[in-house]
N, C-alpha and C. Protein backbone atom coordinates (compact mmCIF):
# COMPACT_ATOMS: atom_id res chain seq x y z
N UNK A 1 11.72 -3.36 82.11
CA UNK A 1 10.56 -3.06 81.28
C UNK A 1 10.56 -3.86 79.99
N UNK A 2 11.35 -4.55 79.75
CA UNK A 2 11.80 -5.09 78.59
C UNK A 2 11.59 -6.82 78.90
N UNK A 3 10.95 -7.02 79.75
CA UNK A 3 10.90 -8.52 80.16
C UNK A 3 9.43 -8.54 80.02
N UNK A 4 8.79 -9.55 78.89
CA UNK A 4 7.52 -9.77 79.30
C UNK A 4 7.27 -11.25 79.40
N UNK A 5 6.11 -11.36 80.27
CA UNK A 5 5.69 -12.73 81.13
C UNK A 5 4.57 -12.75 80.62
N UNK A 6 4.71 -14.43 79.59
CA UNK A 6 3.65 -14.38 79.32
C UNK A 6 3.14 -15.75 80.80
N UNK A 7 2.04 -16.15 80.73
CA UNK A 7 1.21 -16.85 82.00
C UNK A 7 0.30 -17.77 80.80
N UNK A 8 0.54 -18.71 80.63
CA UNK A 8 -0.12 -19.96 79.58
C UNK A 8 0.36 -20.11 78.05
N UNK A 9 0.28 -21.77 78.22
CA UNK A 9 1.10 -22.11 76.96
C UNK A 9 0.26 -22.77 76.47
N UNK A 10 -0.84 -22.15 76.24
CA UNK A 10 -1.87 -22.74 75.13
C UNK A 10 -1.58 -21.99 73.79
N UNK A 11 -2.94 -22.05 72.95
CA UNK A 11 -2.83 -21.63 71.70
C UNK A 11 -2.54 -19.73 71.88
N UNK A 12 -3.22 -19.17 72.56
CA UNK A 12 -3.14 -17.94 73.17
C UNK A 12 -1.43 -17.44 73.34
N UNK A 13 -1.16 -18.05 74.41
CA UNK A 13 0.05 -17.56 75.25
C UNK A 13 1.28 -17.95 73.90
N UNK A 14 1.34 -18.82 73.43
CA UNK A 14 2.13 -19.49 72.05
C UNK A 14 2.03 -18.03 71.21
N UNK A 15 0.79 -18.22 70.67
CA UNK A 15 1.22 -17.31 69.48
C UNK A 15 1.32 -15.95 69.81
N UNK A 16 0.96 -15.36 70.89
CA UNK A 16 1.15 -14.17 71.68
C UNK A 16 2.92 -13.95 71.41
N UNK A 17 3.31 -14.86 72.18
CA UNK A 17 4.88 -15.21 72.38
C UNK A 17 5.45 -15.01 70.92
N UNK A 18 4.92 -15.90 69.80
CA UNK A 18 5.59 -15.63 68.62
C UNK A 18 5.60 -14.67 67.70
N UNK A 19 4.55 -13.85 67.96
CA UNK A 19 4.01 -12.69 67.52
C UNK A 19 4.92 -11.52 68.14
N UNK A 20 5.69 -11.68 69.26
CA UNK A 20 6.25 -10.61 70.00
C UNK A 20 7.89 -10.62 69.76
N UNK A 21 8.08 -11.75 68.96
CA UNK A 21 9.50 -12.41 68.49
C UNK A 21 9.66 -12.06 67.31
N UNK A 22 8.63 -12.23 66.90
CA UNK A 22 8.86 -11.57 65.46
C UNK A 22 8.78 -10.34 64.81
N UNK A 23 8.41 -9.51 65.72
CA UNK A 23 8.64 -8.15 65.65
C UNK A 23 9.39 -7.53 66.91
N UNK A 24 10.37 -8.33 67.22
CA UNK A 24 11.09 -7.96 68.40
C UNK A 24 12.48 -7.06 67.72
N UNK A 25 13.20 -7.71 66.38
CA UNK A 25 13.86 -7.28 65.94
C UNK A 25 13.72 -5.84 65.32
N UNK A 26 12.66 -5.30 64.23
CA UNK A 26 12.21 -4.24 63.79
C UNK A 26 12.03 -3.20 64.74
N UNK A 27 11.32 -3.94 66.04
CA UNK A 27 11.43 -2.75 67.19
C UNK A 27 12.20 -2.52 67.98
N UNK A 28 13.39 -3.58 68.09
CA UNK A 28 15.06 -2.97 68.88
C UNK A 28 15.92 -1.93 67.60
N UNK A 29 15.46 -2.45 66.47
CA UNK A 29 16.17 -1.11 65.66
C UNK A 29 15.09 -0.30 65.40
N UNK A 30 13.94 0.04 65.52
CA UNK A 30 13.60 1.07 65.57
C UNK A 30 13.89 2.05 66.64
N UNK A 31 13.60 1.49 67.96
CA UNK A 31 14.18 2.38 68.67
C UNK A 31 15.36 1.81 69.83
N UNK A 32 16.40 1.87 68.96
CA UNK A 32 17.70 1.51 69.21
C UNK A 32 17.93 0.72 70.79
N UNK A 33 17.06 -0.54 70.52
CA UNK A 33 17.57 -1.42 71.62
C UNK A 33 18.20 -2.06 71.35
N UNK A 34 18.96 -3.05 72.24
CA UNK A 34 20.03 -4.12 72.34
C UNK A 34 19.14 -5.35 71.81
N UNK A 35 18.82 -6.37 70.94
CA UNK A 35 17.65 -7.86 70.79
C UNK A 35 18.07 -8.21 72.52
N UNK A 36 19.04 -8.77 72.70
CA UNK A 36 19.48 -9.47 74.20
C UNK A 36 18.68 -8.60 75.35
N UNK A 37 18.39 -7.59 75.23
CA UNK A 37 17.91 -7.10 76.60
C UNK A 37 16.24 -6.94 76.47
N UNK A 38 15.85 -7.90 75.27
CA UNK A 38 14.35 -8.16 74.90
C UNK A 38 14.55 -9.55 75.60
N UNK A 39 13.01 -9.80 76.54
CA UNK A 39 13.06 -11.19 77.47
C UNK A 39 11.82 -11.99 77.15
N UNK A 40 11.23 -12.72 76.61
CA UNK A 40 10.20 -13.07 76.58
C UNK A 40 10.09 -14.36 76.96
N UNK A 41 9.29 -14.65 78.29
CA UNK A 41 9.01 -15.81 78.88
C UNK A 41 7.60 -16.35 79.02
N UNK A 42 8.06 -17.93 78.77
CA UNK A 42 6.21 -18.59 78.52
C UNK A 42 6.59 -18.98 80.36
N UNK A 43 5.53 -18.96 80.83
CA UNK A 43 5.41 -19.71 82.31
C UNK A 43 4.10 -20.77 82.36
N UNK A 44 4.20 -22.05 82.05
CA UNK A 44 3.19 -22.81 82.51
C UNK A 44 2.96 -23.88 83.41
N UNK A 45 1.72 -23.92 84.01
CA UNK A 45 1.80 -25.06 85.36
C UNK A 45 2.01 -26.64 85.10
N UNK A 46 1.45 -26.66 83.52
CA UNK A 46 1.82 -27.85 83.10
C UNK A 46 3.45 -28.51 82.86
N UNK A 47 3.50 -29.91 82.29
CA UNK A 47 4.87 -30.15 82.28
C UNK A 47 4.84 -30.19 80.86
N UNK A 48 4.31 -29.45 79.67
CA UNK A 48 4.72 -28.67 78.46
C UNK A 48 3.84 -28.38 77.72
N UNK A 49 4.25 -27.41 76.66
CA UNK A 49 3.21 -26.45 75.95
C UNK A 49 2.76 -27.32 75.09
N UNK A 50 1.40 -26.33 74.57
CA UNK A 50 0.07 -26.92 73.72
C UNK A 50 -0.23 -28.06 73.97
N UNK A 51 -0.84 -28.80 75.19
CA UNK A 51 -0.86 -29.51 76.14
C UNK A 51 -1.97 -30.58 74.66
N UNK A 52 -2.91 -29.85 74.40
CA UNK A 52 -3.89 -30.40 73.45
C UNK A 52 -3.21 -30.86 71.96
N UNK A 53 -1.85 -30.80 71.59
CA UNK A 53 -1.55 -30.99 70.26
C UNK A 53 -0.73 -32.34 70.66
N UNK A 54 0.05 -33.29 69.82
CA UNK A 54 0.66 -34.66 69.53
C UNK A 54 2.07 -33.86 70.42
N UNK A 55 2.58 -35.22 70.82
CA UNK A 55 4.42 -34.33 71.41
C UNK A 55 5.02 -34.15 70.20
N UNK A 56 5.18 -34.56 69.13
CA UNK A 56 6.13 -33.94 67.89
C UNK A 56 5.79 -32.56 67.62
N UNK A 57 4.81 -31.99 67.80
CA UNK A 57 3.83 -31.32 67.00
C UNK A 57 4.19 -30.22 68.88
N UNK A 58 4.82 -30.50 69.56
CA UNK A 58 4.65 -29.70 70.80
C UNK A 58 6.17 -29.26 70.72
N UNK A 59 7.06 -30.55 70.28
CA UNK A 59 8.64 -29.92 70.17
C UNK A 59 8.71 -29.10 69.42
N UNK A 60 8.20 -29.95 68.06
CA UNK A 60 8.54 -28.54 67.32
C UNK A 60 8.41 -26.88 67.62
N UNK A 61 6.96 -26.89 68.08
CA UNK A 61 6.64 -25.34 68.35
C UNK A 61 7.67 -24.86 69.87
N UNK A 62 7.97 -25.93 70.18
CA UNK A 62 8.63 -25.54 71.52
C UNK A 62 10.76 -25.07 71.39
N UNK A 63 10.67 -25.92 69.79
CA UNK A 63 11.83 -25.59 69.46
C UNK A 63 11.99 -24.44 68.81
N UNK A 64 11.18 -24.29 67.87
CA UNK A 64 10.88 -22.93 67.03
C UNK A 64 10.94 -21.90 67.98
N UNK A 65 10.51 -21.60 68.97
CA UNK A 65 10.00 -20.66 70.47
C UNK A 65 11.91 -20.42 70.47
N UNK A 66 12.22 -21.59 71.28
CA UNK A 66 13.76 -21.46 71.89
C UNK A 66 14.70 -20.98 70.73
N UNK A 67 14.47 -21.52 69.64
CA UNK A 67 15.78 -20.84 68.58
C UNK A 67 15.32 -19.17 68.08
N UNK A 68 13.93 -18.83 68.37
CA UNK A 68 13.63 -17.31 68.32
C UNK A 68 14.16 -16.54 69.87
N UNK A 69 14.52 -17.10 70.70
CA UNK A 69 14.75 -16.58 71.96
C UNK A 69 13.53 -16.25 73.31
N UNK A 70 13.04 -17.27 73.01
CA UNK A 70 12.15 -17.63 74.24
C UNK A 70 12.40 -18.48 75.02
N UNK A 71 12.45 -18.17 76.22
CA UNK A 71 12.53 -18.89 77.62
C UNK A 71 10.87 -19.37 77.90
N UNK A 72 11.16 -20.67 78.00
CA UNK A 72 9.68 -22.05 78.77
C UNK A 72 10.22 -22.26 79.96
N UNK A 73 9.37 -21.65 80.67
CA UNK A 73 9.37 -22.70 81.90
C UNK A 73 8.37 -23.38 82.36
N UNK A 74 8.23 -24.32 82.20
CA UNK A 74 6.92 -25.54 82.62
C UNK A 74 7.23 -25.89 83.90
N UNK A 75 6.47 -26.45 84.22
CA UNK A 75 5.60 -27.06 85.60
C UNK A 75 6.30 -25.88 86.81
N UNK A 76 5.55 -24.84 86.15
CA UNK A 76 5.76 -23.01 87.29
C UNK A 76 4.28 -22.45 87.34
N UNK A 77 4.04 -22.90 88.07
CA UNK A 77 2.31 -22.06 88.47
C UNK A 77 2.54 -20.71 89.04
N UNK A 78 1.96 -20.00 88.14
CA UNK A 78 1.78 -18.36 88.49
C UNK A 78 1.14 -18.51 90.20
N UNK A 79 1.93 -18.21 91.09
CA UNK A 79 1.01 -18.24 92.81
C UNK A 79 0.50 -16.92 92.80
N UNK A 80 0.86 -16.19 92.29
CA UNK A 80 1.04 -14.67 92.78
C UNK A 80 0.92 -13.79 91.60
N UNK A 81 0.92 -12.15 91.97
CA UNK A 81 1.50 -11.46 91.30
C UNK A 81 1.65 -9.74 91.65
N UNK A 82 2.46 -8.85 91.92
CA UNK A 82 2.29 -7.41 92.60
C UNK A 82 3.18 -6.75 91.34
N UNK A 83 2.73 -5.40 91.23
CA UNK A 83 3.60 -4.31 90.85
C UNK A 83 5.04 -4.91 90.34
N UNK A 84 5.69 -4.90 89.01
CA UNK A 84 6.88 -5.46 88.65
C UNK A 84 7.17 -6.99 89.17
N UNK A 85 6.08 -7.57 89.70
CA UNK A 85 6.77 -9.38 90.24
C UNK A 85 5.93 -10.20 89.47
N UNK A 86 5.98 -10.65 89.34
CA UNK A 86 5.51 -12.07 89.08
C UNK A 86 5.89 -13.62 89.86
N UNK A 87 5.36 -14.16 90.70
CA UNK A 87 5.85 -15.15 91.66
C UNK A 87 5.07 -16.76 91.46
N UNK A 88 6.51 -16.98 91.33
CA UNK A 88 6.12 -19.00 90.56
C UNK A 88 6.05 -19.32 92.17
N UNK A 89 5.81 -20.63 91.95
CA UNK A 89 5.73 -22.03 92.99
C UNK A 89 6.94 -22.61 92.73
N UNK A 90 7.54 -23.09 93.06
CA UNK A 90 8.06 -23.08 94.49
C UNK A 90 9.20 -21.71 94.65
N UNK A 91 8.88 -20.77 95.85
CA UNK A 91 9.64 -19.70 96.21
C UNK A 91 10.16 -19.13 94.79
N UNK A 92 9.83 -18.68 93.56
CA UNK A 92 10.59 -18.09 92.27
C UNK A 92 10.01 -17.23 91.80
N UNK A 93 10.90 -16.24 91.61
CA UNK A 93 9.92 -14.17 91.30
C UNK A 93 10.64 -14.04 89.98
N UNK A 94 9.72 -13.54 89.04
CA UNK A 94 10.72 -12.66 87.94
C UNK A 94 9.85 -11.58 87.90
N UNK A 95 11.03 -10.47 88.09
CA UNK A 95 11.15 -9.17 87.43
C UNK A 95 10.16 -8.59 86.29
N UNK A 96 9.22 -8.15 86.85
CA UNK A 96 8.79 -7.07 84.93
C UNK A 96 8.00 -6.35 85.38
N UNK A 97 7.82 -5.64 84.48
CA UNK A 97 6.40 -4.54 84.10
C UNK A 97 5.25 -5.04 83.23
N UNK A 98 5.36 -5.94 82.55
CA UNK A 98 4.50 -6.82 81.63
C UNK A 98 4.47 -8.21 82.14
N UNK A 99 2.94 -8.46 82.36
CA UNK A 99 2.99 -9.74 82.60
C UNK A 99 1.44 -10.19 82.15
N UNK A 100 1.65 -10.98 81.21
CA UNK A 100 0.23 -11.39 80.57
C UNK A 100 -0.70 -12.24 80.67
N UNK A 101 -2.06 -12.54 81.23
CA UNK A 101 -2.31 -13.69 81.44
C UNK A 101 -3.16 -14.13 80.20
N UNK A 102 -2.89 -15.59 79.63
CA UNK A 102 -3.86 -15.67 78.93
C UNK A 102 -4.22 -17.63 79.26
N UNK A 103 -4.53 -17.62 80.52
CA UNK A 103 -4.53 -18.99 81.06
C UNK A 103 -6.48 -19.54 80.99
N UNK A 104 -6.87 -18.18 80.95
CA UNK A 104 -7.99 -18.54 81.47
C UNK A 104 -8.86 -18.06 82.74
N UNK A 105 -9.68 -18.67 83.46
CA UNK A 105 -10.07 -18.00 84.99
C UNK A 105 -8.62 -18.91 85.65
C-alpha cells in the first residue's frame, strides 16, 4: 500500500512525484512509518523525463527525483493494469494499490 505508481513523466507526473517526496517524511513520522518502505515510482514509455525541456534541464530534475528517493523507469509502457498490478512491456508487474495516471488519453 505504500508503493505508488506514478504513469508519465511530464510536467504532471514530475511534480506529482515531488510533491509526494516531500511530504513523505512528515507523514512516516506522523504516523510512524519506516521512509524506506515509502516507494515512489515514475514509469515512462519514453527514453526520459520532461521529454519537452533541454537534457541539462532533464538531469537535473531527474537527479533531484533520485537523491529524494525516486525510482525512473523509462522506456516502460504501462500495457496493462488490474487490482494491486500494474504491468510494463516487456513481461514486468509492480505491486500496489496506487497507481496514477497522468499521461494523458
Amino acid at each position: 500500500m505504500l508503493t505508488f505508481v506514478i504513469a508519465g513523466a511530464g510536467f504532471t507526473g514530475i511534480e506529482l512525484a515531488g510533491e509526494i517526496l516531500e511530504r513523505r517524511d512528515t507523514l512516516c513520522r506522523r504516523y510512524h512509518l519506516r521512509k524506506c518502505d515509502v516507494r515512489v515510482l515514475i514509469v515512462e514509455a519514453l527514453d526520459t523525463i520532461l521529454p519537452i525541456l533541454p537534457p541539462k534541464m532533464q538531469d537535473k530534475a531527474e537527479a533531484y527525483l533520485k537523491k529524494k528517493g525516486a525510482e525512473i523507469m523509462t522506456e516502460a509502457p504501462v500495457v496493462g493494469a488490474e487490482e494491486g498490478l500494474v504491468k510494463l512491456g516487456p513481461n514486468k508487474e509492480i505491486a500496489t494499490d496506487t497507481f496514477i495516471w497522468t499521461c494523458g488519453i
